[in-house]
PDBML (XML) file of the C-alpha atoms, coordinates in Angstrom:
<?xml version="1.0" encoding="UTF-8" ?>
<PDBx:datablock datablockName="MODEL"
   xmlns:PDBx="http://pdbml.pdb.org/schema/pdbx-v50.xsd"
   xmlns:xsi="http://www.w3.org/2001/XMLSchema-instance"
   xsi:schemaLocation="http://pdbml.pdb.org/schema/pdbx-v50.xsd pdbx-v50.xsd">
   <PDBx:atom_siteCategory>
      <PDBx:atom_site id="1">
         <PDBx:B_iso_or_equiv>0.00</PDBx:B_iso_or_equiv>
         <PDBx:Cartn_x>-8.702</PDBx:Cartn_x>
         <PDBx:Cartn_y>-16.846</PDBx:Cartn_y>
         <PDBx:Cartn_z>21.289</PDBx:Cartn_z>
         <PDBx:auth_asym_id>A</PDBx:auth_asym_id>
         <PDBx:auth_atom_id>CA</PDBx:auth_atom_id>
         <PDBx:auth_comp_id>UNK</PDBx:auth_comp_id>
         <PDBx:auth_seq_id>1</PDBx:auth_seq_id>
         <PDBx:group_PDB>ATOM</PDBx:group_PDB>
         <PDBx:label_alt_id xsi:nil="true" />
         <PDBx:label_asym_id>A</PDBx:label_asym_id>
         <PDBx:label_atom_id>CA</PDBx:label_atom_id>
         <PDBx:label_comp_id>UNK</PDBx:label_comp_id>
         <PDBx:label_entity_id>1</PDBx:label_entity_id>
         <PDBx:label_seq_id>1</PDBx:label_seq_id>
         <PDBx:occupancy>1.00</PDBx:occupancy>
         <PDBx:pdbx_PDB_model_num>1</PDBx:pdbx_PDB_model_num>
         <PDBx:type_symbol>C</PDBx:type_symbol>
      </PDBx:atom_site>
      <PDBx:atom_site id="2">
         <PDBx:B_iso_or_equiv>0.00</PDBx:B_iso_or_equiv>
         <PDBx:Cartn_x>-6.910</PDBx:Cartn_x>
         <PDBx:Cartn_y>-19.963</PDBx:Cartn_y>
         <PDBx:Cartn_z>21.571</PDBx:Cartn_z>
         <PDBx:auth_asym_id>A</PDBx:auth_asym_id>
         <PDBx:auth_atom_id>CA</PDBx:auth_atom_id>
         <PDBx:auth_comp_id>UNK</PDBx:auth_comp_id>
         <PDBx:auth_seq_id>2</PDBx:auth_seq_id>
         <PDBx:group_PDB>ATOM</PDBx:group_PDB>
         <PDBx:label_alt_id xsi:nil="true" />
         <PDBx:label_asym_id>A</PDBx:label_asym_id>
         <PDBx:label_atom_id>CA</PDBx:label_atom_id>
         <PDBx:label_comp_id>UNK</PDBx:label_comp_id>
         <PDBx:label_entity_id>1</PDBx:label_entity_id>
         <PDBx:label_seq_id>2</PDBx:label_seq_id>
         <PDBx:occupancy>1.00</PDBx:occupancy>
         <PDBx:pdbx_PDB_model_num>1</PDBx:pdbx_PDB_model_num>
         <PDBx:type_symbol>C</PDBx:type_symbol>
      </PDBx:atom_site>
      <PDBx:atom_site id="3">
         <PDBx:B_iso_or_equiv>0.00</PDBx:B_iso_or_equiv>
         <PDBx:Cartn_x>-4.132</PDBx:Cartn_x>
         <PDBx:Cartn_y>-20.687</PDBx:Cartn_y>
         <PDBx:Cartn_z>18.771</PDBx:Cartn_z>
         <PDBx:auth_asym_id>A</PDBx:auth_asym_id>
         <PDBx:auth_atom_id>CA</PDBx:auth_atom_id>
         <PDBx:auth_comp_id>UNK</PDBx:auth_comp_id>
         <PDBx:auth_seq_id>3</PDBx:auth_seq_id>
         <PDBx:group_PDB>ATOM</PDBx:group_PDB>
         <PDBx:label_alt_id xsi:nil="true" />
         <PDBx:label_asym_id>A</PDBx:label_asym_id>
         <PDBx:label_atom_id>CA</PDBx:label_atom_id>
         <PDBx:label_comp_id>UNK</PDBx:label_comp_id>
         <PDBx:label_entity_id>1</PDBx:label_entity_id>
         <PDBx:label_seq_id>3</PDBx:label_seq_id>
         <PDBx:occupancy>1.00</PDBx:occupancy>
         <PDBx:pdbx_PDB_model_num>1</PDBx:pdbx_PDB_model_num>
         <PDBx:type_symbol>C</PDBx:type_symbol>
      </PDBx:atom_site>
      <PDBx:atom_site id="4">
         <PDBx:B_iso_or_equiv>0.00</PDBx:B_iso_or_equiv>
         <PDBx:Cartn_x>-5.498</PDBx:Cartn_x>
         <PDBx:Cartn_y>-23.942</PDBx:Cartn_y>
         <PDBx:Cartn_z>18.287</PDBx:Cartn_z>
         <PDBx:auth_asym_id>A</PDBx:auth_asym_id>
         <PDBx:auth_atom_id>CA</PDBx:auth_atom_id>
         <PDBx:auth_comp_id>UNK</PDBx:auth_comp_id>
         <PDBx:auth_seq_id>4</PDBx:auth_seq_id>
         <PDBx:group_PDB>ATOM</PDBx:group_PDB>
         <PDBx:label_alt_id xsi:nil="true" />
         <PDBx:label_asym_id>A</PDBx:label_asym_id>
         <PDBx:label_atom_id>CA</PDBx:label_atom_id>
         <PDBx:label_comp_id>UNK</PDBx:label_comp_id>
         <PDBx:label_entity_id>1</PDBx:label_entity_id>
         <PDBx:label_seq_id>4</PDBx:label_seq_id>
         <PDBx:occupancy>1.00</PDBx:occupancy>
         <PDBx:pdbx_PDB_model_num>1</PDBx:pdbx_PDB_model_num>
         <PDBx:type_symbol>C</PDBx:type_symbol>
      </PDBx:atom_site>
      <PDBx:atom_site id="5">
         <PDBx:B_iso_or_equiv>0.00</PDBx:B_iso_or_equiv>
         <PDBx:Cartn_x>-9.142</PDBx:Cartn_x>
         <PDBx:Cartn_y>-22.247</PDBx:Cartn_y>
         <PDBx:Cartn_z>17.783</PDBx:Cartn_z>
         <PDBx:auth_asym_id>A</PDBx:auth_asym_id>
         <PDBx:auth_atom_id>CA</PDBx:auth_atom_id>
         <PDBx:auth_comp_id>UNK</PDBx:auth_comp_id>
         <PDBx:auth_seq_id>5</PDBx:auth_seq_id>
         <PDBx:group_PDB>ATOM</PDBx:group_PDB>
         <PDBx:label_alt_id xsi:nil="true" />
         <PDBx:label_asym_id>A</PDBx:label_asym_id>
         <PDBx:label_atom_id>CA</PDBx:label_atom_id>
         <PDBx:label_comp_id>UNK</PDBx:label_comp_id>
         <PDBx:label_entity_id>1</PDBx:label_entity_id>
         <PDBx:label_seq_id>5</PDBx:label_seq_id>
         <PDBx:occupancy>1.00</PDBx:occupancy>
         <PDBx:pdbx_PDB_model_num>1</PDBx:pdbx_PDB_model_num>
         <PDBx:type_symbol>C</PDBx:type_symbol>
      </PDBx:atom_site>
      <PDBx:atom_site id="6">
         <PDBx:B_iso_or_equiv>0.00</PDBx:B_iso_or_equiv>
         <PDBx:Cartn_x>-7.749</PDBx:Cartn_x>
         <PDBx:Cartn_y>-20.279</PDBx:Cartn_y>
         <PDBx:Cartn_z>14.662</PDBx:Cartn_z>
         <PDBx:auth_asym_id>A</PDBx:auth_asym_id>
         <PDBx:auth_atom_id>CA</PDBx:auth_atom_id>
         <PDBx:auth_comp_id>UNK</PDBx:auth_comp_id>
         <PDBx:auth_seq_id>6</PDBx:auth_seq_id>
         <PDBx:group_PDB>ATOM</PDBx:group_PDB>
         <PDBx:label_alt_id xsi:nil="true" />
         <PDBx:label_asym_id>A</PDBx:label_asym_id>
         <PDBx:label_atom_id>CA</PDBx:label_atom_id>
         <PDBx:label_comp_id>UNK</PDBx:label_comp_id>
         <PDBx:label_entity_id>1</PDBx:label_entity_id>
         <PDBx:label_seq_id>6</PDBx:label_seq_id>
         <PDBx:occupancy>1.00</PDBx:occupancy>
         <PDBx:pdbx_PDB_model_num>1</PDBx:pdbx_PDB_model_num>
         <PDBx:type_symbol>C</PDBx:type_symbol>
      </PDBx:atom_site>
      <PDBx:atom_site id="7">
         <PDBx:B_iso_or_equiv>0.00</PDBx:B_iso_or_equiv>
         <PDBx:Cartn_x>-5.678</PDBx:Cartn_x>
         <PDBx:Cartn_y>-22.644</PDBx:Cartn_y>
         <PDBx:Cartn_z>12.775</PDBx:Cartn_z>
         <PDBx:auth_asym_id>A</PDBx:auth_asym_id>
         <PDBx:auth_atom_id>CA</PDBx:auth_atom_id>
         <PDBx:auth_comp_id>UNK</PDBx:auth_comp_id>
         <PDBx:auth_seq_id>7</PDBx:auth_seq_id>
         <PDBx:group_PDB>ATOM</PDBx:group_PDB>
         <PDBx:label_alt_id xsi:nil="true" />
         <PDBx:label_asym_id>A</PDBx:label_asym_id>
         <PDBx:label_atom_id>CA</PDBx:label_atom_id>
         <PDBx:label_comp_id>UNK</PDBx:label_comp_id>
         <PDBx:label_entity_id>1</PDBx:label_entity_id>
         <PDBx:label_seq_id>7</PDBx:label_seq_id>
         <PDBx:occupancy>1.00</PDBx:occupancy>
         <PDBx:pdbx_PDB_model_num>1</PDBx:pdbx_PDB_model_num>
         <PDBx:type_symbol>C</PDBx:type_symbol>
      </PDBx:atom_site>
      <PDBx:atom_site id="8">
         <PDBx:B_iso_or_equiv>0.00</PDBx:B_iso_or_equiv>
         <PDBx:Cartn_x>-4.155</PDBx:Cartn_x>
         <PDBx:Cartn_y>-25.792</PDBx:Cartn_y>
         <PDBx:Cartn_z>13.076</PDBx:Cartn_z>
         <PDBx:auth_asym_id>A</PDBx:auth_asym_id>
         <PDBx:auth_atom_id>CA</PDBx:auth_atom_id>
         <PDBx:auth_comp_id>UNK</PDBx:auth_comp_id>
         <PDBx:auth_seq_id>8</PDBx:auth_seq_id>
         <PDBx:group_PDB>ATOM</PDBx:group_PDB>
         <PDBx:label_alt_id xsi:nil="true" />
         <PDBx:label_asym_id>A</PDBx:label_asym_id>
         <PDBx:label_atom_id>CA</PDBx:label_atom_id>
         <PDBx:label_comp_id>UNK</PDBx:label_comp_id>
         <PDBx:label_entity_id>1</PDBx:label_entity_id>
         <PDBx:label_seq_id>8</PDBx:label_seq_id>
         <PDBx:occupancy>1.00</PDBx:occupancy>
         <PDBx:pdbx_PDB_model_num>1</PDBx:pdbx_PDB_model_num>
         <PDBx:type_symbol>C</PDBx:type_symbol>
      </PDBx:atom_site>
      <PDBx:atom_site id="9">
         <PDBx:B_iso_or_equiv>0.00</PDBx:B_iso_or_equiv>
         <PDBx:Cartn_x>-0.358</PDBx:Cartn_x>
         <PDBx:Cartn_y>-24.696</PDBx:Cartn_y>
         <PDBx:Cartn_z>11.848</PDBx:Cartn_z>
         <PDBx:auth_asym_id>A</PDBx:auth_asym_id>
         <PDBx:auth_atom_id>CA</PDBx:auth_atom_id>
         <PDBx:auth_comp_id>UNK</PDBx:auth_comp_id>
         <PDBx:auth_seq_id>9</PDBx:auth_seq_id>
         <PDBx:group_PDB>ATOM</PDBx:group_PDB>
         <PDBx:label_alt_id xsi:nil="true" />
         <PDBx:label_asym_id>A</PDBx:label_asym_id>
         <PDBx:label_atom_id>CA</PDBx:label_atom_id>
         <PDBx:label_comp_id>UNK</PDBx:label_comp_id>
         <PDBx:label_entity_id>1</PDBx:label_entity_id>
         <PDBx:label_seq_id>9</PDBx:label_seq_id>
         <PDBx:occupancy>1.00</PDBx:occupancy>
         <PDBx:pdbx_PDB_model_num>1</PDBx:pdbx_PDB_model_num>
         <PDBx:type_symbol>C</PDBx:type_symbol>
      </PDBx:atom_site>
      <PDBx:atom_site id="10">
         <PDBx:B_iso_or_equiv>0.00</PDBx:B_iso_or_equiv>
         <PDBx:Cartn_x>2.045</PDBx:Cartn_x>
         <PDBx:Cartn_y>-22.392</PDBx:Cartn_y>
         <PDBx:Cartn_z>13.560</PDBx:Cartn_z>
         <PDBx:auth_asym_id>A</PDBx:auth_asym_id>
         <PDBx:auth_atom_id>CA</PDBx:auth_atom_id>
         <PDBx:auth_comp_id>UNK</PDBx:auth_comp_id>
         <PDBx:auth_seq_id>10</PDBx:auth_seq_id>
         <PDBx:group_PDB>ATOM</PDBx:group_PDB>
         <PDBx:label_alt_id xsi:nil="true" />
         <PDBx:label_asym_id>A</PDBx:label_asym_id>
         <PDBx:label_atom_id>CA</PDBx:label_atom_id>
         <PDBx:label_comp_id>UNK</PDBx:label_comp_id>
         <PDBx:label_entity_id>1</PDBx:label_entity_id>
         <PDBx:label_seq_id>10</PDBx:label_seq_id>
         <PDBx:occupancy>1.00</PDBx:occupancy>
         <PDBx:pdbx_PDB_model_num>1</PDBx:pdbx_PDB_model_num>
         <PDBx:type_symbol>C</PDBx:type_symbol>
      </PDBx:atom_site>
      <PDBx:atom_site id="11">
         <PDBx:B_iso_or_equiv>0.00</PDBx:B_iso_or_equiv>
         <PDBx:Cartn_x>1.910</PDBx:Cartn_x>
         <PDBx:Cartn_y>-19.277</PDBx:Cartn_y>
         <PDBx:Cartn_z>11.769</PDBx:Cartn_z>
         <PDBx:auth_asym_id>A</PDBx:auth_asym_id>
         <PDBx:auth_atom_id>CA</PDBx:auth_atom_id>
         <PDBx:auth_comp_id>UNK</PDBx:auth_comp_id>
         <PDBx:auth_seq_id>11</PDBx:auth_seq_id>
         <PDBx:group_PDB>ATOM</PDBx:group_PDB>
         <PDBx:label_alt_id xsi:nil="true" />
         <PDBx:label_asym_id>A</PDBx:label_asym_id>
         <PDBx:label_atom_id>CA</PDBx:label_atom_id>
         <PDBx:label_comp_id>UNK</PDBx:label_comp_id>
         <PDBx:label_entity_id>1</PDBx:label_entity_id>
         <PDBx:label_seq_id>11</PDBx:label_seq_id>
         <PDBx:occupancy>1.00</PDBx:occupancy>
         <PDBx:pdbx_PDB_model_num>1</PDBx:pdbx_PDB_model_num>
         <PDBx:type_symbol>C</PDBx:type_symbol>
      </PDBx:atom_site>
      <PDBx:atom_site id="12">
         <PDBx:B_iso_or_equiv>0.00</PDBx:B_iso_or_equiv>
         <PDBx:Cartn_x>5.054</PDBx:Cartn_x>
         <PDBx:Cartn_y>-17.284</PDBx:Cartn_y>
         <PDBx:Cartn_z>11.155</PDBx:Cartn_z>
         <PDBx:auth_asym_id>A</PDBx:auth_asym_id>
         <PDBx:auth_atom_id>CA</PDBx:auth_atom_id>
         <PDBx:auth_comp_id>UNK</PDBx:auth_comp_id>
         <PDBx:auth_seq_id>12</PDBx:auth_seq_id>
         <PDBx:group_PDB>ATOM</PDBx:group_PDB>
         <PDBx:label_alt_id xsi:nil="true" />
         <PDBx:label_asym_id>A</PDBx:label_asym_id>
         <PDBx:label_atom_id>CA</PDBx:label_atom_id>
         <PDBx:label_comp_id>UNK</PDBx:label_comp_id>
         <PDBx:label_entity_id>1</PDBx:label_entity_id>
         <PDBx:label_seq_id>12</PDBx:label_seq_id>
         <PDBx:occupancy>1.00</PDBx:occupancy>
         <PDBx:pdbx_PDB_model_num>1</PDBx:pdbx_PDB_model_num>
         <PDBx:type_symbol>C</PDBx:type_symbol>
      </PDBx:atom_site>
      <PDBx:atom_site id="13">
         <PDBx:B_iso_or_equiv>0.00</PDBx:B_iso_or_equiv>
         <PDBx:Cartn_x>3.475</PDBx:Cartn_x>
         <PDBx:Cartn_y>-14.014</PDBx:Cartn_y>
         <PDBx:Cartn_z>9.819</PDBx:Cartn_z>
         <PDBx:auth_asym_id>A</PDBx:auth_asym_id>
         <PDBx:auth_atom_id>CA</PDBx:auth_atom_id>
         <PDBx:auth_comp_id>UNK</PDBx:auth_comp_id>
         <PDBx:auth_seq_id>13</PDBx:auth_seq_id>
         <PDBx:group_PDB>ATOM</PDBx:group_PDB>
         <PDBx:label_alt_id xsi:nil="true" />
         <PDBx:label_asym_id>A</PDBx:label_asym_id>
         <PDBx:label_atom_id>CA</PDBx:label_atom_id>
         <PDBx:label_comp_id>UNK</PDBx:label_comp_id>
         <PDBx:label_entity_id>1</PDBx:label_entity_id>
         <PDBx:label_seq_id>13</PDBx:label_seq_id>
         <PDBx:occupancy>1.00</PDBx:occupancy>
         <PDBx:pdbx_PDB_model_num>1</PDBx:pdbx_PDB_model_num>
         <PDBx:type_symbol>C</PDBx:type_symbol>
      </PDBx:atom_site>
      <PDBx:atom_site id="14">
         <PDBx:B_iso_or_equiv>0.00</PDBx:B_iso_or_equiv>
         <PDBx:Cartn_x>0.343</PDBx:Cartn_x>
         <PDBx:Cartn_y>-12.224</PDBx:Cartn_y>
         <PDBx:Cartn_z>10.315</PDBx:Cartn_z>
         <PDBx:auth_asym_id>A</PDBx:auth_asym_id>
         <PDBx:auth_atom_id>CA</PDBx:auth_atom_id>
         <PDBx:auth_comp_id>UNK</PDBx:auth_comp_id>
         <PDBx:auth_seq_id>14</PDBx:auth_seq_id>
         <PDBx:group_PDB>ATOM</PDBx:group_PDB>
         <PDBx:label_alt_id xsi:nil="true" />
         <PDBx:label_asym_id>A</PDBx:label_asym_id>
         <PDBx:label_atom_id>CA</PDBx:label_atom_id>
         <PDBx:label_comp_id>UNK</PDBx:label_comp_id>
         <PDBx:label_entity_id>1</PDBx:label_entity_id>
         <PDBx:label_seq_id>14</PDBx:label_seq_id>
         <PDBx:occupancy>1.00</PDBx:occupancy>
         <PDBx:pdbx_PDB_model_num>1</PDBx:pdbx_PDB_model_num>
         <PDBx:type_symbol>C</PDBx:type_symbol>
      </PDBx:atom_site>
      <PDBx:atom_site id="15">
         <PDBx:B_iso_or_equiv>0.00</PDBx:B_iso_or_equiv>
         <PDBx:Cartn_x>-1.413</PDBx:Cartn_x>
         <PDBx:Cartn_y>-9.690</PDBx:Cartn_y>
         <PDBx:Cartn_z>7.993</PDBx:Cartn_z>
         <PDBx:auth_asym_id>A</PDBx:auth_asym_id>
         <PDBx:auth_atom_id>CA</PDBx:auth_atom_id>
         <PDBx:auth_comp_id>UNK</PDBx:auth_comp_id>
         <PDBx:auth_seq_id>15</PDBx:auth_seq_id>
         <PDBx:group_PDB>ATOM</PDBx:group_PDB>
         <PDBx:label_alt_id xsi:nil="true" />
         <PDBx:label_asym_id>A</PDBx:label_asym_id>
         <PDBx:label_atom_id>CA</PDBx:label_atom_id>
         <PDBx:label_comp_id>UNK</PDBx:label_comp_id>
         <PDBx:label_entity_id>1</PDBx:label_entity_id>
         <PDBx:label_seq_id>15</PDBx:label_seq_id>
         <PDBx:occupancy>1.00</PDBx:occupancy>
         <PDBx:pdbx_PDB_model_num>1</PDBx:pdbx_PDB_model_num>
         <PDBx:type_symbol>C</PDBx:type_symbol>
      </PDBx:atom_site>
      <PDBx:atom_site id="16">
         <PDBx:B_iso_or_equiv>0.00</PDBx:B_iso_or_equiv>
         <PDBx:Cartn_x>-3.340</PDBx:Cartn_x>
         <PDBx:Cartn_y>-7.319</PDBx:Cartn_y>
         <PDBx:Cartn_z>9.487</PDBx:Cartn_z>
         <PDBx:auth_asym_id>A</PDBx:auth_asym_id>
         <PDBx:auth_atom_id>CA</PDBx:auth_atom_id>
         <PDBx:auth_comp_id>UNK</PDBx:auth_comp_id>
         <PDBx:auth_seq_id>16</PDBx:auth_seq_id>
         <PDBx:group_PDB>ATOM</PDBx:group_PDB>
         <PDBx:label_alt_id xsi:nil="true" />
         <PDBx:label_asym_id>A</PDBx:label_asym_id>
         <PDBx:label_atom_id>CA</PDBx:label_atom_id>
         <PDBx:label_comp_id>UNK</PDBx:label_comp_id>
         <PDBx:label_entity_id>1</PDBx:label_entity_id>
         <PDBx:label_seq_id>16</PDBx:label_seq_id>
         <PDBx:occupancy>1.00</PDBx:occupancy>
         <PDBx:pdbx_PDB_model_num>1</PDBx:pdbx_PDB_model_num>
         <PDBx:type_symbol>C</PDBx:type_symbol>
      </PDBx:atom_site>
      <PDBx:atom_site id="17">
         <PDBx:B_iso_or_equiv>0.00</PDBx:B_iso_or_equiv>
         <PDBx:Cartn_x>-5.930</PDBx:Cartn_x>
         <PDBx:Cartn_y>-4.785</PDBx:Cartn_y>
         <PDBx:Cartn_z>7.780</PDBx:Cartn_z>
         <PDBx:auth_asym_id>A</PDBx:auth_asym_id>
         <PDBx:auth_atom_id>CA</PDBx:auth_atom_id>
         <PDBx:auth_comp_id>UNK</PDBx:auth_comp_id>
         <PDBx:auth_seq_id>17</PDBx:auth_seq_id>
         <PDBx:group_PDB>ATOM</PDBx:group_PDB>
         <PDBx:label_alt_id xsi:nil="true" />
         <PDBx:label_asym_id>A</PDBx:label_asym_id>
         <PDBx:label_atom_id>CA</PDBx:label_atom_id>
         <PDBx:label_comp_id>UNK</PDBx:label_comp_id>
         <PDBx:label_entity_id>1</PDBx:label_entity_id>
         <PDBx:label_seq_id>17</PDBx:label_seq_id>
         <PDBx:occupancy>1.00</PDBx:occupancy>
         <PDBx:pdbx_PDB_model_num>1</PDBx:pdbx_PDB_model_num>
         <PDBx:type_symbol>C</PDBx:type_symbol>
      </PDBx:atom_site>
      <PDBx:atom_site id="18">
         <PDBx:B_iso_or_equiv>0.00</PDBx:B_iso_or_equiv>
         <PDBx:Cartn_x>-8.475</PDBx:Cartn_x>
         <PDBx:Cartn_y>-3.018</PDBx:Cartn_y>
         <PDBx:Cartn_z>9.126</PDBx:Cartn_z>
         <PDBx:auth_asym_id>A</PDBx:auth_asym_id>
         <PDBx:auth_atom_id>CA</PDBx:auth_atom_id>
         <PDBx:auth_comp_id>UNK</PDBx:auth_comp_id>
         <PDBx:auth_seq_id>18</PDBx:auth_seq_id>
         <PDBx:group_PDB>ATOM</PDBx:group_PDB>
         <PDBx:label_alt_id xsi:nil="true" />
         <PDBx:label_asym_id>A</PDBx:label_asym_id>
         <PDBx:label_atom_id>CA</PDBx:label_atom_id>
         <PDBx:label_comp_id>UNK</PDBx:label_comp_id>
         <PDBx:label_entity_id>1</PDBx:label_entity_id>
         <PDBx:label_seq_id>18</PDBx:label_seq_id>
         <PDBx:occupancy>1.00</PDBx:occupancy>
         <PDBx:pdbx_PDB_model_num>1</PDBx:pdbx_PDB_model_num>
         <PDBx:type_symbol>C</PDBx:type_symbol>
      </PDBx:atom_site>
      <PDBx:atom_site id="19">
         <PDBx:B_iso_or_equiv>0.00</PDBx:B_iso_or_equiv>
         <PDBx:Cartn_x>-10.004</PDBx:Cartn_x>
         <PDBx:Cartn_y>0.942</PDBx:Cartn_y>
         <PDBx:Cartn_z>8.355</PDBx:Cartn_z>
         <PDBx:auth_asym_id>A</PDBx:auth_asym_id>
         <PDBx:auth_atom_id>CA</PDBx:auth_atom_id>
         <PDBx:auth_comp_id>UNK</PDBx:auth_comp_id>
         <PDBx:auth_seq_id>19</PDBx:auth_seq_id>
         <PDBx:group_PDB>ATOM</PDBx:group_PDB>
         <PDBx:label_alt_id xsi:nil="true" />
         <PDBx:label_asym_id>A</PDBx:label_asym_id>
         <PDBx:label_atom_id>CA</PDBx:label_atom_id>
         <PDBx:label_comp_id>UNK</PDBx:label_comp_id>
         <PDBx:label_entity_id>1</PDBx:label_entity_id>
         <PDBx:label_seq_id>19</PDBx:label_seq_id>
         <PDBx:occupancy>1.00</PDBx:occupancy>
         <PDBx:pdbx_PDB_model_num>1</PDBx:pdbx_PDB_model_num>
         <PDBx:type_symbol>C</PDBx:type_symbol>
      </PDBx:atom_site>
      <PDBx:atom_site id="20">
         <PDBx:B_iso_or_equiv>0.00</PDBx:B_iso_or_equiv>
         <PDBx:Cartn_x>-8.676</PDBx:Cartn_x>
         <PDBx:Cartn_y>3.934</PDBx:Cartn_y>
         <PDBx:Cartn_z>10.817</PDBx:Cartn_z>
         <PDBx:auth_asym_id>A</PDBx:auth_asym_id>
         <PDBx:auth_atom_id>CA</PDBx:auth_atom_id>
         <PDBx:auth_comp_id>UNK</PDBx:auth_comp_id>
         <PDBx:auth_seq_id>20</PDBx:auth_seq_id>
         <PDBx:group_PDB>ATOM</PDBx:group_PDB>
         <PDBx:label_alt_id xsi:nil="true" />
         <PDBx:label_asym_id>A</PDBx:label_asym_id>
         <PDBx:label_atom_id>CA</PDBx:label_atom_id>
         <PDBx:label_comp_id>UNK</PDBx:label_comp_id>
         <PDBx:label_entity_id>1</PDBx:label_entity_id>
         <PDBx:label_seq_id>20</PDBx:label_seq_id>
         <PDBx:occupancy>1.00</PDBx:occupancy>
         <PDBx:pdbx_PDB_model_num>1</PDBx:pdbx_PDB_model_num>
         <PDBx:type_symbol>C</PDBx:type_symbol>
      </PDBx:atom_site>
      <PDBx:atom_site id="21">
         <PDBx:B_iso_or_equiv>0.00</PDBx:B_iso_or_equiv>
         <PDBx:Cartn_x>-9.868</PDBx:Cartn_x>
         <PDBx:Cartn_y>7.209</PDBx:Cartn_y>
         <PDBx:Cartn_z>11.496</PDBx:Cartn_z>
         <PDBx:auth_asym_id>A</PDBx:auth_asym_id>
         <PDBx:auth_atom_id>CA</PDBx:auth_atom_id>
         <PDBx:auth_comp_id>UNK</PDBx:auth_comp_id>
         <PDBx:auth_seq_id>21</PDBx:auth_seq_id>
         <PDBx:group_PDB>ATOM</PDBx:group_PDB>
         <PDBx:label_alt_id xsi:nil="true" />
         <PDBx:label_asym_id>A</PDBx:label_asym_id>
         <PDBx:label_atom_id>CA</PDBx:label_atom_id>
         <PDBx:label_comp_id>UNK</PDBx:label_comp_id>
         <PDBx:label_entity_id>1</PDBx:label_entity_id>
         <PDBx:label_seq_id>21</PDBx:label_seq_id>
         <PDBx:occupancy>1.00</PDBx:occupancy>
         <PDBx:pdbx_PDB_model_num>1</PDBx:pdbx_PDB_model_num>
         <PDBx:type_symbol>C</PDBx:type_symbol>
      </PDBx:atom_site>
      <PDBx:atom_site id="22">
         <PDBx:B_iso_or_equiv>0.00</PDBx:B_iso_or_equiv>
         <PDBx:Cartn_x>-6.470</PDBx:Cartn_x>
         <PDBx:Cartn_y>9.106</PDBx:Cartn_y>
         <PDBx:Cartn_z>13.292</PDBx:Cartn_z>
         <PDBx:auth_asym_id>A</PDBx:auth_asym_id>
         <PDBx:auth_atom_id>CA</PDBx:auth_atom_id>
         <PDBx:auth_comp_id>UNK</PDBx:auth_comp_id>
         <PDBx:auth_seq_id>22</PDBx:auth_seq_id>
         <PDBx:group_PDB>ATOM</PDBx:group_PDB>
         <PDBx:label_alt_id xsi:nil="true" />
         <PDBx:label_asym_id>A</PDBx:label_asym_id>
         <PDBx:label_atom_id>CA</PDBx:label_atom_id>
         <PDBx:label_comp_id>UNK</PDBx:label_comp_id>
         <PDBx:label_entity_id>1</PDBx:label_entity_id>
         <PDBx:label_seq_id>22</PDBx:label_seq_id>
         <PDBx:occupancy>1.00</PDBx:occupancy>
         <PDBx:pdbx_PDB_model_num>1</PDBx:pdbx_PDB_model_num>
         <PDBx:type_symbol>C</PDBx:type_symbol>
      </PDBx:atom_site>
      <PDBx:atom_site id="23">
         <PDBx:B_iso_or_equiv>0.00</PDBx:B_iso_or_equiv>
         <PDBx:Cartn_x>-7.052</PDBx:Cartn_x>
         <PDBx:Cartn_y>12.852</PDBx:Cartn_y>
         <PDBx:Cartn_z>14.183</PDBx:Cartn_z>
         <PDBx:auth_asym_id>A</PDBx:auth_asym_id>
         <PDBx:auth_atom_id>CA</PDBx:auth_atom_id>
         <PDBx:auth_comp_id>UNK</PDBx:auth_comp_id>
         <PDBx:auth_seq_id>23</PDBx:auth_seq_id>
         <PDBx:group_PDB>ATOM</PDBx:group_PDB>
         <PDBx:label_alt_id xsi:nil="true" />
         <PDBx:label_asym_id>A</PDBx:label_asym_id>
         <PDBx:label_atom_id>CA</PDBx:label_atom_id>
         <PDBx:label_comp_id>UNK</PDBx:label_comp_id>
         <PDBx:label_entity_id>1</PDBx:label_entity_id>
         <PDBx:label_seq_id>23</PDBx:label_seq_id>
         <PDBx:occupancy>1.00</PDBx:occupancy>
         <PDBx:pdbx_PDB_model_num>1</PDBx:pdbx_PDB_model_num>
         <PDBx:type_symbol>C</PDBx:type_symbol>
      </PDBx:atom_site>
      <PDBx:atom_site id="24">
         <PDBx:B_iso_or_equiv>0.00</PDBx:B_iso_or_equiv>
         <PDBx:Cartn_x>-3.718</PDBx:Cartn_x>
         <PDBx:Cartn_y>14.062</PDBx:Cartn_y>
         <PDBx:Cartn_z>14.079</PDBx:Cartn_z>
         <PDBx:auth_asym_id>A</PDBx:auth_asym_id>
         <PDBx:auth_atom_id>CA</PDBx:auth_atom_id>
         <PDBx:auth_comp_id>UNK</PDBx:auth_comp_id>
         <PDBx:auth_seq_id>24</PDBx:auth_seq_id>
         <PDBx:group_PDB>ATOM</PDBx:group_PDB>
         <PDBx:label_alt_id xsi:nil="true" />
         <PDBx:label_asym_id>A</PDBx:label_asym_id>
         <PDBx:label_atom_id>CA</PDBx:label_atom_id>
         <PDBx:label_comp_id>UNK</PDBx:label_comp_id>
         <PDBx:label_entity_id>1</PDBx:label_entity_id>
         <PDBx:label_seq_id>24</PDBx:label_seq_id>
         <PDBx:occupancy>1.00</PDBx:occupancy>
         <PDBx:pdbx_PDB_model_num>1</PDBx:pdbx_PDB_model_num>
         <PDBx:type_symbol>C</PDBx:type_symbol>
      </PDBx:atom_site>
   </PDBx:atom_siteCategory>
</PDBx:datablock>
């Protein structure tokens, strides 16, 4: 997705989260 299609401001810093399943 576009930048401009997210937010209108330049972000300096993303937080990511999310759930994982990692075998080994």
């Amino acid at each position: 997705a576009p930048f401009d299609q997210l937010s209108l401001t330049k972000p300096r810093k993303l937080r990511v989260q999310a759930w994982v399943w990692v075998p080994e």
